[in-house]
PDB file of N, CA and C in Angstrom:
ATOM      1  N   UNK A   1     -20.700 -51.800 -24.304  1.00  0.00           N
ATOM      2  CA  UNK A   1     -20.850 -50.525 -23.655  1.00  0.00           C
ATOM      3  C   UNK A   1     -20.039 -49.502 -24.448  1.00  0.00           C
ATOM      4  N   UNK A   2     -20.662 -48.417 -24.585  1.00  0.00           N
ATOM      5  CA  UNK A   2     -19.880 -47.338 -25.010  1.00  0.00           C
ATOM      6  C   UNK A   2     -19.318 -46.278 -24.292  1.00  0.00           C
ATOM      7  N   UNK A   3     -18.206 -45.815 -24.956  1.00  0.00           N
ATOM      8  CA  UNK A   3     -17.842 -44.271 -23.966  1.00  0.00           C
ATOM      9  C   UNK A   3     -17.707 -43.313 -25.238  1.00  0.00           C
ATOM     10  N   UNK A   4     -17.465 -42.299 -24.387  1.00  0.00           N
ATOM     11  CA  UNK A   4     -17.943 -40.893 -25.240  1.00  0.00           C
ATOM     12  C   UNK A   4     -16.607 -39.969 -24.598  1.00  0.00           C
ATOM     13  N   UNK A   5     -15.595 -39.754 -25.299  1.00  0.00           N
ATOM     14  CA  UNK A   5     -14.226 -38.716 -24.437  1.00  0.00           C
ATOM     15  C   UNK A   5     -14.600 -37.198 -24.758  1.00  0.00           C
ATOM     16  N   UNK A   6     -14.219 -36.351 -23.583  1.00  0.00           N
ATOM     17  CA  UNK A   6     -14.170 -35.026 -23.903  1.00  0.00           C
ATOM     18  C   UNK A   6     -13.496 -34.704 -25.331  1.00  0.00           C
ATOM     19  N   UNK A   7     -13.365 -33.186 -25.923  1.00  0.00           N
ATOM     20  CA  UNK A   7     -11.824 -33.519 -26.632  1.00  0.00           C
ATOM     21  C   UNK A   7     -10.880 -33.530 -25.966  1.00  0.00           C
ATOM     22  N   UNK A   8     -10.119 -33.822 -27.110  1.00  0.00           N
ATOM     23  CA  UNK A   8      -8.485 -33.569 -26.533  1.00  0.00           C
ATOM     24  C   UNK A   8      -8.142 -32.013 -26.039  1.00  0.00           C
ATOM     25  N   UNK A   9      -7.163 -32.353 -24.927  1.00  0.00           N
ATOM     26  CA  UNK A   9      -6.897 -31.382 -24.198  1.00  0.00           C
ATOM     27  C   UNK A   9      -5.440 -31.436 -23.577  1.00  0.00           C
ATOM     28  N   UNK A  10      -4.954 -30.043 -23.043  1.00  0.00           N
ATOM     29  CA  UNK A  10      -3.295 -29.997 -22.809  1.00  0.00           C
ATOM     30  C   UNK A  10      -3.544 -30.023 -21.222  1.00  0.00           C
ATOM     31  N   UNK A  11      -5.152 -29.858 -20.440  1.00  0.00           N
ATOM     32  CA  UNK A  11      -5.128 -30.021 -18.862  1.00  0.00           C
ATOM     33  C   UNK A  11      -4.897 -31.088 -18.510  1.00  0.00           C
ATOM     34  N   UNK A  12      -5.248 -32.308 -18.959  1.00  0.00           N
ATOM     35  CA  UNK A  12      -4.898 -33.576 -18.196  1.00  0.00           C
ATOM     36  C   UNK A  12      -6.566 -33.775 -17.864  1.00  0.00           C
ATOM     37  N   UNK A  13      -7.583 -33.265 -19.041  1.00  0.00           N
ATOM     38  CA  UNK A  13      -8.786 -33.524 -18.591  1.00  0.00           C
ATOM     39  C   UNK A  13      -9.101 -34.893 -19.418  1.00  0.00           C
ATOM     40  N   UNK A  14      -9.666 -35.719 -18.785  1.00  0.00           N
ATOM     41  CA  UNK A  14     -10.687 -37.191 -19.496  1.00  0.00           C
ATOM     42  C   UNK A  14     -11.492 -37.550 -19.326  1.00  0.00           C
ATOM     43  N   UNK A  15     -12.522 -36.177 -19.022  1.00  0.00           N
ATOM     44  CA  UNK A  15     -13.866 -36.638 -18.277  1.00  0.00           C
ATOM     45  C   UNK A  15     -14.986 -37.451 -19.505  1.00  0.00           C
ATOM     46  N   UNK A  16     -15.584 -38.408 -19.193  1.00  0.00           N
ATOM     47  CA  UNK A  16     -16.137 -39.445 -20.334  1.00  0.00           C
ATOM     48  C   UNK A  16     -17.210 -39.423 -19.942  1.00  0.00           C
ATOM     49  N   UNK A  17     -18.388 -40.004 -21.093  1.00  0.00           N
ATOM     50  CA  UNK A  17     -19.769 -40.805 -20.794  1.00  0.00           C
ATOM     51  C   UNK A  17     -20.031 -41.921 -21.003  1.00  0.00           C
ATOM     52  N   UNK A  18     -20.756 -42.863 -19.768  1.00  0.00           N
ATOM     53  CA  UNK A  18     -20.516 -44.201 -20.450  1.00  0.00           C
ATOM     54  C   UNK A  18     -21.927 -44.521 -20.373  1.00  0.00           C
ATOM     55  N   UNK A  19     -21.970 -45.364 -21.742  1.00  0.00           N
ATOM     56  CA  UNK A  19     -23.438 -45.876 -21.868  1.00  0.00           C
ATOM     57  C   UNK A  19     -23.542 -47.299 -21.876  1.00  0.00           C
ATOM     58  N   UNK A  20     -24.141 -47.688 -20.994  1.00  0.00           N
ATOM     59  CA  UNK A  20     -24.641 -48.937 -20.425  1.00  0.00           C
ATOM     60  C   UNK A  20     -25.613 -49.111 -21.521  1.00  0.00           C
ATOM     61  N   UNK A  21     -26.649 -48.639 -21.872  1.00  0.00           N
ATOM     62  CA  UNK A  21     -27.443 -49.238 -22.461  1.00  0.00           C
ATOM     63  C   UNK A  21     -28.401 -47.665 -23.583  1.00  0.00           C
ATOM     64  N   UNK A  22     -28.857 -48.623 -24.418  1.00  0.00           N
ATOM     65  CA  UNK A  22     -29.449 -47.035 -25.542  1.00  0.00           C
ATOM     66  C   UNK A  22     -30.288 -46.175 -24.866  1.00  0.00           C
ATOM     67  N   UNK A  23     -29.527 -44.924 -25.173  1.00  0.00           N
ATOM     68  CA  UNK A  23     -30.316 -43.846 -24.774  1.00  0.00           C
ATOM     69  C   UNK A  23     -30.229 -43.082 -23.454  1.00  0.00           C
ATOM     70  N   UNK A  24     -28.925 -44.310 -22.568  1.00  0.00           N
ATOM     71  CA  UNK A  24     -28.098 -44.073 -21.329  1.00  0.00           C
ATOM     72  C   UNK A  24     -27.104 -43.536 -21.410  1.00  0.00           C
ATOM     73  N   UNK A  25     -26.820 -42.267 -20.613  1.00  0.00           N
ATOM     74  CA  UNK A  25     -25.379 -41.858 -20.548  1.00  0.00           C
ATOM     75  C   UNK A  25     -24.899 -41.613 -19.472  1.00  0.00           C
ATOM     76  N   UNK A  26     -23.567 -41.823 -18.635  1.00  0.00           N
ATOM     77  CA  UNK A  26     -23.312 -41.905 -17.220  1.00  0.00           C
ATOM     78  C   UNK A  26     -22.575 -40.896 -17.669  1.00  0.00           C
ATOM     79  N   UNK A  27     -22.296 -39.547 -16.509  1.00  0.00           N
ATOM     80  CA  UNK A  27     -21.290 -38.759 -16.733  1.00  0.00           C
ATOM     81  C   UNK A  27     -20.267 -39.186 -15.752  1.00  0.00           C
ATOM     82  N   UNK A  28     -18.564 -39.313 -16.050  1.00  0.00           N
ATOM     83  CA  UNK A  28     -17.507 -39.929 -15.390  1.00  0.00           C
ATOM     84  C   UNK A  28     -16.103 -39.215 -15.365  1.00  0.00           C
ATOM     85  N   UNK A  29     -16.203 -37.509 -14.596  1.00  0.00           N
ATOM     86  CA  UNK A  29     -14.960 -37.032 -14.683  1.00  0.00           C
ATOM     87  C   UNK A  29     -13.677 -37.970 -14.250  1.00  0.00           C
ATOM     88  N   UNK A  30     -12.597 -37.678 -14.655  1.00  0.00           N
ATOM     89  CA  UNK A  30     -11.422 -37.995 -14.911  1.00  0.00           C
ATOM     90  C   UNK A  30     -10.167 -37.139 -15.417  1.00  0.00           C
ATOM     91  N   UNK A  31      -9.141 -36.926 -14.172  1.00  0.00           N
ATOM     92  CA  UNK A  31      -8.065 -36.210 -14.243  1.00  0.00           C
ATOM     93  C   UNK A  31      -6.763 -37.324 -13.787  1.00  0.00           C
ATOM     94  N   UNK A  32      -6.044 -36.399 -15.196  1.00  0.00           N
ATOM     95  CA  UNK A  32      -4.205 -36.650 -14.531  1.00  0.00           C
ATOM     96  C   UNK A  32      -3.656 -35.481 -13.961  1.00  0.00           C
ATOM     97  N   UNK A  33      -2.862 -35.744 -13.266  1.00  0.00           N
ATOM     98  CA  UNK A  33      -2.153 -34.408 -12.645  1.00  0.00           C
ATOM     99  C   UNK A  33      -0.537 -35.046 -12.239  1.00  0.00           C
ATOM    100  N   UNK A  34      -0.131 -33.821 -12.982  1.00  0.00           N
ATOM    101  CA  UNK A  34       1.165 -34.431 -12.705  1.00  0.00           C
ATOM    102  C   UNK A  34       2.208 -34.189 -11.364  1.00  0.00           C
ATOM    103  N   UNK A  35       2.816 -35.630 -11.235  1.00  0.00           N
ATOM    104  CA  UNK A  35       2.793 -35.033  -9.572  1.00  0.00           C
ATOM    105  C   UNK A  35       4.703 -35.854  -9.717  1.00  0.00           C
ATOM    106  N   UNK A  36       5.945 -35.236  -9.551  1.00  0.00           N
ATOM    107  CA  UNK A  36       6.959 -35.053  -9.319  1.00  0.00           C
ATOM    108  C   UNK A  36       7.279 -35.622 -11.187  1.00  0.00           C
ATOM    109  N   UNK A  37       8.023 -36.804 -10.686  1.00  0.00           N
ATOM    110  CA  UNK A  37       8.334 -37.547 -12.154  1.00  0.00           C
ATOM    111  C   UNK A  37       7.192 -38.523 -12.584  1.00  0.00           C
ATOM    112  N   UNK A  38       6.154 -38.350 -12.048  1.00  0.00           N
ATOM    113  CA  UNK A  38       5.348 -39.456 -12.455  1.00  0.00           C
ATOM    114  C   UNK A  38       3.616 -38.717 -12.454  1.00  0.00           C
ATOM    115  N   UNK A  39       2.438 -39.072 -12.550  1.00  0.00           N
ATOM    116  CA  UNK A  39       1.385 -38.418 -12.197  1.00  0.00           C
ATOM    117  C   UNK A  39       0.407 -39.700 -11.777  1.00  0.00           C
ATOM    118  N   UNK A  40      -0.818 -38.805 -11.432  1.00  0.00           N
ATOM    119  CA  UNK A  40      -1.801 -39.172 -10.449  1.00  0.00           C
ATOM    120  C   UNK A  40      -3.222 -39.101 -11.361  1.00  0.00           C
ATOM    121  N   UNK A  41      -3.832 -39.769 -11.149  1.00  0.00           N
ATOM    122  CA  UNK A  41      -5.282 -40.085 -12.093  1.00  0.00           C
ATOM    123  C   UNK A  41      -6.243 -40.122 -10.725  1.00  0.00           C
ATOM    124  N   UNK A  42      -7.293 -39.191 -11.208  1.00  0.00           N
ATOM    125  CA  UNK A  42      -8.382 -38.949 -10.352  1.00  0.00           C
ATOM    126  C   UNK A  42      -9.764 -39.368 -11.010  1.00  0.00           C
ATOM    127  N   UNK A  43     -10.462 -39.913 -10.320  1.00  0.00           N
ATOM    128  CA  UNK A  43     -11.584 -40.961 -11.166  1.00  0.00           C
ATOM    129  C   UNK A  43     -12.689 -40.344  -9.877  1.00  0.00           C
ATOM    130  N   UNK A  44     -13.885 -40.153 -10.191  1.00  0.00           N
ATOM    131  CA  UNK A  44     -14.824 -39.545  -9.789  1.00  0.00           C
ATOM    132  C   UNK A  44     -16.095 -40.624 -10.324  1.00  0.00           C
ATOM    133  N   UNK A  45     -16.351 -41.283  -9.164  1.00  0.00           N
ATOM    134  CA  UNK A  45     -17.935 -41.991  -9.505  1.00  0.00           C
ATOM    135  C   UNK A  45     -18.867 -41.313  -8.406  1.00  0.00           C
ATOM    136  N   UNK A  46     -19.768 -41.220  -9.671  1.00  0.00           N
ATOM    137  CA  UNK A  46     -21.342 -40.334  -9.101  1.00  0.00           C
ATOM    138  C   UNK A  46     -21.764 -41.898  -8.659  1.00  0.00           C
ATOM    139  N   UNK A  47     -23.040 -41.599  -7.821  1.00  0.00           N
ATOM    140  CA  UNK A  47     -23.965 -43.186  -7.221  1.00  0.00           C
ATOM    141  C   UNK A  47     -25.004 -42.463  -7.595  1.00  0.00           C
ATOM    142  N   UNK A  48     -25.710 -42.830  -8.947  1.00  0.00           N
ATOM    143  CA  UNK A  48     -26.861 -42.532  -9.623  1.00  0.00           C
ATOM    144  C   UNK A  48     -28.061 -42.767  -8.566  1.00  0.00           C
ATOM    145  N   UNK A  49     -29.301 -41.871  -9.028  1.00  0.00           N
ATOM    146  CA  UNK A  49     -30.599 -41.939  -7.796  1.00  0.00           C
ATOM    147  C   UNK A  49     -30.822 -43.142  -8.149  1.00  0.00           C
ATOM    148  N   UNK A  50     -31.536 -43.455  -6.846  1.00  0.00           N
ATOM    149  CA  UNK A  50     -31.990 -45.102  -7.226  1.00  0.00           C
ATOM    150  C   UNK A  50     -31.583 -46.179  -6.921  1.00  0.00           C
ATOM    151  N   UNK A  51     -30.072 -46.103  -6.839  1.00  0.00           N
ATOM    152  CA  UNK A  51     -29.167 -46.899  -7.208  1.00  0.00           C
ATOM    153  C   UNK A  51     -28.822 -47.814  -6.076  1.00  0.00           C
ATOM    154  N   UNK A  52     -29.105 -49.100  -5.827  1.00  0.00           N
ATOM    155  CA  UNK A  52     -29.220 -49.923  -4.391  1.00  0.00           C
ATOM    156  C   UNK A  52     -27.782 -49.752  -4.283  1.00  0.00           C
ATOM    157  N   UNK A  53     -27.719 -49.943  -2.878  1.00  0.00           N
ATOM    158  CA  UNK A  53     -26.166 -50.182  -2.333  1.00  0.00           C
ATOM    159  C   UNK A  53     -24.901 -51.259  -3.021  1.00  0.00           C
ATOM    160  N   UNK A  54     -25.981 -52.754  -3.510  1.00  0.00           N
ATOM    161  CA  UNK A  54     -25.215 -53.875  -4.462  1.00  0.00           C
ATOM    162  C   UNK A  54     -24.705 -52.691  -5.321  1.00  0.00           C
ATOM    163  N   UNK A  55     -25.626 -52.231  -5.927  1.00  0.00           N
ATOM    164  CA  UNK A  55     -25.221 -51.461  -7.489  1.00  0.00           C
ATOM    165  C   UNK A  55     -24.302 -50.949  -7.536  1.00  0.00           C
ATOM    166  N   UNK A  56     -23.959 -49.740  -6.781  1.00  0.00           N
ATOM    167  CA  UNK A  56     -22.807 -49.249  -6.513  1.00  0.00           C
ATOM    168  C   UNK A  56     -21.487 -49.685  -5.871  1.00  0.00           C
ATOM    169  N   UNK A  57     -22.110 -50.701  -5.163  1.00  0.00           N
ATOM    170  CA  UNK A  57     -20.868 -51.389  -4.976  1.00  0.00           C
ATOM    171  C   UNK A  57     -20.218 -52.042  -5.910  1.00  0.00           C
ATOM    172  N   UNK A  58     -20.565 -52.607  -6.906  1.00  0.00           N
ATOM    173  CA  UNK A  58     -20.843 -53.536  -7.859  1.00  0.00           C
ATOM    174  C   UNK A  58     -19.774 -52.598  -9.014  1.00  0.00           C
ATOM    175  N   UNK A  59     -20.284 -51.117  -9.218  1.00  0.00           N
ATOM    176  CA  UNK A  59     -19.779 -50.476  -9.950  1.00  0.00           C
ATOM    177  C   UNK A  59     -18.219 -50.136  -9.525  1.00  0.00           C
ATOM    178  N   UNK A  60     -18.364 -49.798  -8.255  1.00  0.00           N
ATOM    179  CA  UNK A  60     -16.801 -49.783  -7.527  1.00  0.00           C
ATOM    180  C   UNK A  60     -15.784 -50.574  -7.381  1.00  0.00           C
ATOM    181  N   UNK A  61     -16.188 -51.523  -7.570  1.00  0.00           N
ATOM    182  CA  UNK A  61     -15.193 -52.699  -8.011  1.00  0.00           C
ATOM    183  C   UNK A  61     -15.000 -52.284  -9.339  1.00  0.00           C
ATOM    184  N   UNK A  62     -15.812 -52.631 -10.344  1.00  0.00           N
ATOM    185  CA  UNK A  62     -15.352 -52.034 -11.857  1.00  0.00           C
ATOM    186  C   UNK A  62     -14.637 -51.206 -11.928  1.00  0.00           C
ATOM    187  N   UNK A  63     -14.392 -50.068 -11.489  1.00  0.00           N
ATOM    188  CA  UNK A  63     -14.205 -48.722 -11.608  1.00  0.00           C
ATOM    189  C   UNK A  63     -12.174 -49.462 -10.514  1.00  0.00           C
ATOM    190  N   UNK A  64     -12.664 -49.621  -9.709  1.00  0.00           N
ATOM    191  CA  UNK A  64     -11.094 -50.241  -9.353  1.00  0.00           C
ATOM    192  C   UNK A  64     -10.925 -51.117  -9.760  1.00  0.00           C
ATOM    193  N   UNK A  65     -10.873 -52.161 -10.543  1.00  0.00           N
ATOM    194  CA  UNK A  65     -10.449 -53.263 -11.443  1.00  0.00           C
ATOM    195  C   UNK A  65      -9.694 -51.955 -12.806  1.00  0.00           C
ATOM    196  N   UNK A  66     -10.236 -51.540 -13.559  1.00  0.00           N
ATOM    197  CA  UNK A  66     -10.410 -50.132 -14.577  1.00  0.00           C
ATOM    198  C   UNK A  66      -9.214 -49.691 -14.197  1.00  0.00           C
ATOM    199  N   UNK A  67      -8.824 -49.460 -13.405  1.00  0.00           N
ATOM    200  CA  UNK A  67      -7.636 -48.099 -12.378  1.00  0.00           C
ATOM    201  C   UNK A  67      -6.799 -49.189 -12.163  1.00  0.00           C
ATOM    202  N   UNK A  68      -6.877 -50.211 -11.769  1.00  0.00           N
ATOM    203  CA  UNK A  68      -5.271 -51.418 -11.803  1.00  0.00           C
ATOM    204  C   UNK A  68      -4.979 -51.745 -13.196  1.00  0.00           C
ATOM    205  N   UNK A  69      -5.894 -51.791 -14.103  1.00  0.00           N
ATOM    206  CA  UNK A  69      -5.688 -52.270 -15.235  1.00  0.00           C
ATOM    207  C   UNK A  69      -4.606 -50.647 -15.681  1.00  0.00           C
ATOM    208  N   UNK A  70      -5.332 -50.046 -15.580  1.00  0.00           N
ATOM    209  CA  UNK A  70      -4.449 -48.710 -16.800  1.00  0.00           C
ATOM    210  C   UNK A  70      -2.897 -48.804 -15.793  1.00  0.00           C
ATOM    211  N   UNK A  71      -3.275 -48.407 -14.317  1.00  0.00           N
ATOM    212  CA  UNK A  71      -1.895 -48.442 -13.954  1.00  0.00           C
ATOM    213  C   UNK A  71      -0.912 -49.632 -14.310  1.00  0.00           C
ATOM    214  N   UNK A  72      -1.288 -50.312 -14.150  1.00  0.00           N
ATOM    215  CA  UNK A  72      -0.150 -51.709 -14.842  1.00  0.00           C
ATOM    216  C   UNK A  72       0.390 -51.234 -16.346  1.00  0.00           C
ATOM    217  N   UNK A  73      -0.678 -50.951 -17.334  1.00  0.00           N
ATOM    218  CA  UNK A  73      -0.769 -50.429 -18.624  1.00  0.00           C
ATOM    219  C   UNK A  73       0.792 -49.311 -18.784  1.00  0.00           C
ATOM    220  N   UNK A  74       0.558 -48.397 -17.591  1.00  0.00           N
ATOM    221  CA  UNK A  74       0.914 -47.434 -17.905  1.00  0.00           C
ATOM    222  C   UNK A  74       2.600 -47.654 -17.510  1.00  0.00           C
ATOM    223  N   UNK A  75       3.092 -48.521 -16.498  1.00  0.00           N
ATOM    224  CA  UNK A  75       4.174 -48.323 -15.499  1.00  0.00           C
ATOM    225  C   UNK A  75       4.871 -50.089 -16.207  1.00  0.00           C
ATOM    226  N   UNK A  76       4.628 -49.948 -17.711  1.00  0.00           N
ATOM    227  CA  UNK A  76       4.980 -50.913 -17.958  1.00  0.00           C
ATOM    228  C   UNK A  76       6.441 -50.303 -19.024  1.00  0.00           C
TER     229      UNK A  76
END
Protein backbone atom coordinates (compact mmCIF):
# COMPACT_ATOMS: atom_id res chain seq x y z
CA UNK A 1 0.00 0.00 0.00
CA UNK A 2 1.05 3.38 -0.61
CA UNK A 3 0.73 6.83 1.01
CA UNK A 4 1.10 10.12 -0.45
CA UNK A 5 2.04 13.16 2.56
CA UNK A 6 0.95 16.71 2.19
CA UNK A 7 4.18 18.90 2.22
CA UNK A 8 5.90 19.73 4.96
CA UNK A 9 4.44 22.16 7.13
CA UNK A 10 4.98 24.38 10.53
CA UNK A 11 0.75 23.71 11.31
CA UNK A 12 0.98 20.32 12.56
CA UNK A 13 -0.80 19.36 9.22
CA UNK A 14 -0.40 15.36 7.90
CA UNK A 15 -3.22 15.00 5.93
CA UNK A 16 -2.23 11.78 3.50
CA UNK A 17 -3.56 9.53 0.59
CA UNK A 18 -3.62 6.05 0.85
CA UNK A 19 -3.72 3.72 -1.96
CA UNK A 20 -4.99 0.39 -1.51
CA UNK A 21 -4.77 -0.55 -4.85
CA UNK A 22 -3.71 1.17 -8.63
CA UNK A 23 -5.40 3.98 -9.51
CA UNK A 24 -7.00 4.20 -5.74
CA UNK A 25 -6.59 7.02 -3.55
CA UNK A 26 -8.20 7.38 0.00
CA UNK A 27 -8.09 10.93 1.28
CA UNK A 28 -6.95 10.74 5.30
CA UNK A 29 -6.69 14.18 7.17
CA UNK A 30 -4.42 14.20 10.06
CA UNK A 31 -3.50 16.77 12.78
CA UNK A 32 -1.10 17.38 15.79
CA UNK A 33 -1.96 20.01 18.07
CA UNK A 34 -0.12 20.86 20.69
CA UNK A 35 -1.71 20.58 23.89
CA UNK A 36 0.32 21.65 27.37
CA UNK A 37 3.85 19.73 27.35
CA UNK A 38 2.84 17.12 25.16
CA UNK A 39 0.31 17.06 21.93
CA UNK A 40 -2.70 15.42 20.52
CA UNK A 41 -3.06 13.69 16.98
CA UNK A 42 -6.36 13.89 15.27
CA UNK A 43 -7.05 11.14 12.63
CA UNK A 44 -10.18 11.59 10.54
CA UNK A 45 -11.64 8.39 8.69
CA UNK A 46 -14.11 9.07 5.87
CA UNK A 47 -16.54 5.55 5.39
CA UNK A 48 -16.25 5.52 1.59
CA UNK A 49 -19.87 5.02 -0.49
CA UNK A 50 -20.51 1.58 -0.66
CA UNK A 51 -18.67 0.60 1.96
CA UNK A 52 -20.46 -2.45 4.10
CA UNK A 53 -20.46 -1.98 7.77
CA UNK A 54 -17.52 -5.19 8.04
CA UNK A 55 -15.48 -2.74 5.85
CA UNK A 56 -15.39 -0.01 7.90
CA UNK A 57 -15.22 -1.63 10.74
CA UNK A 58 -12.44 -3.57 9.55
CA UNK A 59 -10.71 -0.25 8.62
CA UNK A 60 -11.23 1.10 12.24
CA UNK A 61 -9.43 -1.26 13.82
CA UNK A 62 -6.47 -0.50 11.38
CA UNK A 63 -6.67 2.98 11.80
CA UNK A 64 -6.57 2.25 15.86
CA UNK A 65 -3.95 -0.40 15.78
CA UNK A 66 -1.92 2.75 13.43
CA UNK A 67 -2.61 5.35 16.50
CA UNK A 68 -1.21 2.76 19.36
CA UNK A 69 1.55 1.97 17.25
CA UNK A 70 2.85 5.79 16.66
CA UNK A 71 1.83 6.61 20.27
CA UNK A 72 4.10 3.96 21.79
CA UNK A 73 6.65 5.19 18.91
CA UNK A 74 6.41 8.49 20.08
CA UNK A 75 6.35 8.39 24.22
CA UNK A 76 9.28 6.21 23.98
Amino acid sequence: MKVRFVERNDFGVLDHYVSPAPGVEVYAPMRVLANGSGSEVIFTLFRLPDMSDQKYAEDVGLVEQDLRTLKEILER
